[in-house]
PDB file of N, CA and C in Angstrom:
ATOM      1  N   UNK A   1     131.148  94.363 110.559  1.00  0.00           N
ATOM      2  CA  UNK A   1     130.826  94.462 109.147  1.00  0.00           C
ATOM      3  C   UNK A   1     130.444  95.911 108.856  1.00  0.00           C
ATOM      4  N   UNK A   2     131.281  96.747 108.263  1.00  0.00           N
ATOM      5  CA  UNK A   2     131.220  98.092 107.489  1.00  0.00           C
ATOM      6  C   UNK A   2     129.996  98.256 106.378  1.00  0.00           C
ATOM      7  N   UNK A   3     129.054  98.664 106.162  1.00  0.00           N
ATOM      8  CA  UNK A   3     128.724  98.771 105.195  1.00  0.00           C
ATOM      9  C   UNK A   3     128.470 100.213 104.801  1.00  0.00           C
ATOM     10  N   UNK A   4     128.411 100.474 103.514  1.00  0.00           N
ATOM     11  CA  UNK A   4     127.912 101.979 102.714  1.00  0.00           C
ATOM     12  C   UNK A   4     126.924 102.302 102.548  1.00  0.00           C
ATOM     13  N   UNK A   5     126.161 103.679 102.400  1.00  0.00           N
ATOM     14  CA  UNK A   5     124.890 103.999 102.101  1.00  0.00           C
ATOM     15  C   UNK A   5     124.335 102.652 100.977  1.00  0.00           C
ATOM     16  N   UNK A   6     124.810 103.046  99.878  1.00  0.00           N
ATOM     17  CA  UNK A   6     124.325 101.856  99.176  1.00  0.00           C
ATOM     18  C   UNK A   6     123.771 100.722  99.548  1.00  0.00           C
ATOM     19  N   UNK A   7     124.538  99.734 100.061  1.00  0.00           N
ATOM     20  CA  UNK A   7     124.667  98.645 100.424  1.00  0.00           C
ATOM     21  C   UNK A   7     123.273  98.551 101.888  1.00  0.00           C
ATOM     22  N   UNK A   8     123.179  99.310 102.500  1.00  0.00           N
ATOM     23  CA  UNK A   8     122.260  99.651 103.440  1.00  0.00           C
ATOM     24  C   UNK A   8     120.837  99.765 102.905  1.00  0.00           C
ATOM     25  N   UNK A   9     121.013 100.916 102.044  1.00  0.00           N
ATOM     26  CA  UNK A   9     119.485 100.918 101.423  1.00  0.00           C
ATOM     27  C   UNK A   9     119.003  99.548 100.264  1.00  0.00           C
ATOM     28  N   UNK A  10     119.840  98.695 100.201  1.00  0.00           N
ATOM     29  CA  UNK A  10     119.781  97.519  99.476  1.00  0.00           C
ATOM     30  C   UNK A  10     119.480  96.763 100.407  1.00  0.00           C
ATOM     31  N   UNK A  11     119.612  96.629 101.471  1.00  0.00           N
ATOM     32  CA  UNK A  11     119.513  95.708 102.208  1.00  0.00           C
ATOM     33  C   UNK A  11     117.954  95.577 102.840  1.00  0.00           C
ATOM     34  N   UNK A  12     117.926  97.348 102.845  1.00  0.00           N
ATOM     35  CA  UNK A  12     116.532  97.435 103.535  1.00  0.00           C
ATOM     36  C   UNK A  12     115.735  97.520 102.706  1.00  0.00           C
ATOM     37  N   UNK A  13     115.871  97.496 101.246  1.00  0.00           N
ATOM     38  CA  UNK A  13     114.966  97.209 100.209  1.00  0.00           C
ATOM     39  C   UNK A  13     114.132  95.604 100.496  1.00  0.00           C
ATOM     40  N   UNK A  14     115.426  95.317 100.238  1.00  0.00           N
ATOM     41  CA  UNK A  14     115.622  93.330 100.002  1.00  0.00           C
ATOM     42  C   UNK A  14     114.784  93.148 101.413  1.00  0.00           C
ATOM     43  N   UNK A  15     114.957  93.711 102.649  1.00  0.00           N
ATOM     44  CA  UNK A  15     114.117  93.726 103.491  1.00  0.00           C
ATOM     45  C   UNK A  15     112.495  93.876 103.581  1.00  0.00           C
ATOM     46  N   UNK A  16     112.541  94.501 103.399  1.00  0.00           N
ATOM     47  CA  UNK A  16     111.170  95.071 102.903  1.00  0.00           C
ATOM     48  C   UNK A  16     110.563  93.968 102.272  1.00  0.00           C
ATOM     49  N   UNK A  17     111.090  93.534 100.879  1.00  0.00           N
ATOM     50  CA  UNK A  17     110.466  93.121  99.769  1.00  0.00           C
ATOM     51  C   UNK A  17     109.767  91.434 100.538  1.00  0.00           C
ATOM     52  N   UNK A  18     110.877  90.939 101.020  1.00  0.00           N
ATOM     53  CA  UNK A  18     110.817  89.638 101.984  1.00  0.00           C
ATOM     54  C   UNK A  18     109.216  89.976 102.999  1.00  0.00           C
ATOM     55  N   UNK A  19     109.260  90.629 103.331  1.00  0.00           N
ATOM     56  CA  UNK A  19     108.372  91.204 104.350  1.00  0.00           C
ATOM     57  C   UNK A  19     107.046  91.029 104.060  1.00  0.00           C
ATOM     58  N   UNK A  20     106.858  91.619 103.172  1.00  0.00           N
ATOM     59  CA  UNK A  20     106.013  91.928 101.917  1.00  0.00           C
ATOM     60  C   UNK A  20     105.331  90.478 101.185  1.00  0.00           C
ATOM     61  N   UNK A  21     106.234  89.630 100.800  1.00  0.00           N
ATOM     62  CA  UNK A  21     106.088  88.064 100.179  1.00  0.00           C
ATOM     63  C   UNK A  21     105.555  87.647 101.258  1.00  0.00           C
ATOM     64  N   UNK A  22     106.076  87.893 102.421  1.00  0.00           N
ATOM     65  CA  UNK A  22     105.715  86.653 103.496  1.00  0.00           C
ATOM     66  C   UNK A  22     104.292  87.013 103.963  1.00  0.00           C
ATOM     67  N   UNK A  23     104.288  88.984 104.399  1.00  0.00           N
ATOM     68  CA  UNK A  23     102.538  89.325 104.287  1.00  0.00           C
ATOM     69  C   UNK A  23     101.614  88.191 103.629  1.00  0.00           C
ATOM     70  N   UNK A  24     102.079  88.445 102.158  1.00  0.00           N
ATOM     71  CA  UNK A  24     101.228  87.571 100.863  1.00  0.00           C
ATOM     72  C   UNK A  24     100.548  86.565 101.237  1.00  0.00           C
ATOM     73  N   UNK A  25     102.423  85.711 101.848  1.00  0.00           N
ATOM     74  CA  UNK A  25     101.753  84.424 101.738  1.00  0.00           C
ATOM     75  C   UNK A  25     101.038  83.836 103.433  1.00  0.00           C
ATOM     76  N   UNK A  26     100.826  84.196 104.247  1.00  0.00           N
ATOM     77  CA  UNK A  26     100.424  84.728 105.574  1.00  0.00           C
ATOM     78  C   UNK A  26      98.436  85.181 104.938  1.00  0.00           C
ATOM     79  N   UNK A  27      98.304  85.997 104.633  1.00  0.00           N
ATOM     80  CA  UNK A  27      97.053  86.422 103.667  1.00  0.00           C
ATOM     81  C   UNK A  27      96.266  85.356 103.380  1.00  0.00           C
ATOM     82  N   UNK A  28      97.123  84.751 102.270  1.00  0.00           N
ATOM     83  CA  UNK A  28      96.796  83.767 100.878  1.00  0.00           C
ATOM     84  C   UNK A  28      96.750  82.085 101.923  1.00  0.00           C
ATOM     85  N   UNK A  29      97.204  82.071 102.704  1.00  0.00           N
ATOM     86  CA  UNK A  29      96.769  81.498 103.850  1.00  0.00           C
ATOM     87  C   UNK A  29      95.847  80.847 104.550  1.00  0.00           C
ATOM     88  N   UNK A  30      95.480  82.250 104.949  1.00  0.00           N
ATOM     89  CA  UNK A  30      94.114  82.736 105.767  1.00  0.00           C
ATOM     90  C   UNK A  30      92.916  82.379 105.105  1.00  0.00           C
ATOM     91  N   UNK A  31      93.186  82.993 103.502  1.00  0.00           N
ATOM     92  CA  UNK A  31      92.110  83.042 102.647  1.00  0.00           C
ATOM     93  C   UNK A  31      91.103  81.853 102.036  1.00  0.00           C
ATOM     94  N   UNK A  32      92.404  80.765 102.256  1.00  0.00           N
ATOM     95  CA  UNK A  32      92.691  79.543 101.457  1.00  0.00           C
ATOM     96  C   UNK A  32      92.105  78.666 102.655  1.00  0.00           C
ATOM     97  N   UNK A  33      92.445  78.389 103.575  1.00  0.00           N
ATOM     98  CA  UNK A  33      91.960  77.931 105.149  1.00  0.00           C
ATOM     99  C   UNK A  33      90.235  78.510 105.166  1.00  0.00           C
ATOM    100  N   UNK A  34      89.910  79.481 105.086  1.00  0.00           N
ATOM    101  CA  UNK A  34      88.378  79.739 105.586  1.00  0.00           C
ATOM    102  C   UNK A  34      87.847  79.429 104.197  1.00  0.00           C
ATOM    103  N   UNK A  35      88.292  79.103 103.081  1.00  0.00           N
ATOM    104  CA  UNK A  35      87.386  78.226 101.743  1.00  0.00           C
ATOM    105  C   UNK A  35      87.699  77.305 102.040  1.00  0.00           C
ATOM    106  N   UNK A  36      88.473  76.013 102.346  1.00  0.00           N
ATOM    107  CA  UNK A  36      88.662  74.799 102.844  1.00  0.00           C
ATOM    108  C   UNK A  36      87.345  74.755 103.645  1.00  0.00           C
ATOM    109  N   UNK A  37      87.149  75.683 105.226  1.00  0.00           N
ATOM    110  CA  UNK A  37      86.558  75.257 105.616  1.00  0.00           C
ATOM    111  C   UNK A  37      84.755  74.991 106.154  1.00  0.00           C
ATOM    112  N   UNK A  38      84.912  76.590 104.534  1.00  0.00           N
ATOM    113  CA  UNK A  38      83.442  76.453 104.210  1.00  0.00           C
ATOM    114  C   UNK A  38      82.471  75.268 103.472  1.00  0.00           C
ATOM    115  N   UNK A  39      81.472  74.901 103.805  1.00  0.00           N
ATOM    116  CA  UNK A  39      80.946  73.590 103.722  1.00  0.00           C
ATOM    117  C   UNK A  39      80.183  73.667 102.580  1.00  0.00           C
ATOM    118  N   UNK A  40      80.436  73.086 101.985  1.00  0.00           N
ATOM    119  CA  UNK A  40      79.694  73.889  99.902  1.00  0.00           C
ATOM    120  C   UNK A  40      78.623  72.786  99.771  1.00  0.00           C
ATOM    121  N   UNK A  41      77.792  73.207  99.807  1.00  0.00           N
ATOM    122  CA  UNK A  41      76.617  71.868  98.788  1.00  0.00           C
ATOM    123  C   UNK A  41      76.398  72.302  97.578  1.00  0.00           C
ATOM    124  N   UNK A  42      76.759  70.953  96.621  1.00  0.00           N
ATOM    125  CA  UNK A  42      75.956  70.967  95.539  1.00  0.00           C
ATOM    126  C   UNK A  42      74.460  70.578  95.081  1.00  0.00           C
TER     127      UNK A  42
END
Protein backbone atom coordinates (compact mmCIF):
# COMPACT_ATOMS: atom_id res chain seq x y z
CA UNK A 1 0.00 0.00 0.00
CA UNK A 2 1.60 3.36 -1.48
CA UNK A 3 0.65 6.17 0.30
CA UNK A 4 1.42 10.21 -0.11
CA UNK A 5 2.60 12.81 2.23
CA UNK A 6 -0.93 13.73 2.63
CA UNK A 7 -2.51 10.71 3.24
CA UNK A 8 0.30 9.88 5.94
CA UNK A 9 -0.03 12.94 7.91
CA UNK A 10 -3.87 12.11 7.95
CA UNK A 11 -3.40 9.08 9.15
CA UNK A 12 -1.16 10.08 11.90
CA UNK A 13 -3.50 12.79 12.77
CA UNK A 14 -6.55 10.31 12.92
CA UNK A 15 -3.90 8.48 14.99
CA UNK A 16 -3.21 10.61 17.40
CA UNK A 17 -6.73 11.85 17.85
CA UNK A 18 -7.88 7.96 18.70
CA UNK A 19 -5.08 7.95 21.18
CA UNK A 20 -6.09 10.85 22.79
CA UNK A 21 -10.14 9.65 23.19
CA UNK A 22 -8.98 6.48 24.51
CA UNK A 23 -6.38 8.52 27.15
CA UNK A 24 -9.93 10.26 28.07
CA UNK A 25 -11.72 7.50 28.41
CA UNK A 26 -8.91 5.31 30.40
CA UNK A 27 -8.83 8.74 32.88
CA UNK A 28 -12.66 9.15 33.12
CA UNK A 29 -12.38 5.59 34.23
CA UNK A 30 -10.12 5.76 36.89
CA UNK A 31 -11.92 8.78 38.11
CA UNK A 32 -15.34 7.27 38.05
CA UNK A 33 -14.07 3.81 39.84
CA UNK A 34 -12.34 5.68 42.97
CA UNK A 35 -16.00 7.78 43.46
CA UNK A 36 -17.86 4.46 43.19
CA UNK A 37 -15.63 3.36 45.67
CA UNK A 38 -15.59 6.04 48.11
CA UNK A 39 -18.00 5.32 51.00
CA UNK A 40 -20.28 8.62 51.36
CA UNK A 41 -22.46 9.05 54.50
CA UNK A 42 -25.27 11.01 54.66
Amino acid sequence: MKLNIEQKTTLWSEGGKFCLDLAKLIFGGIILASIMKKDIDK
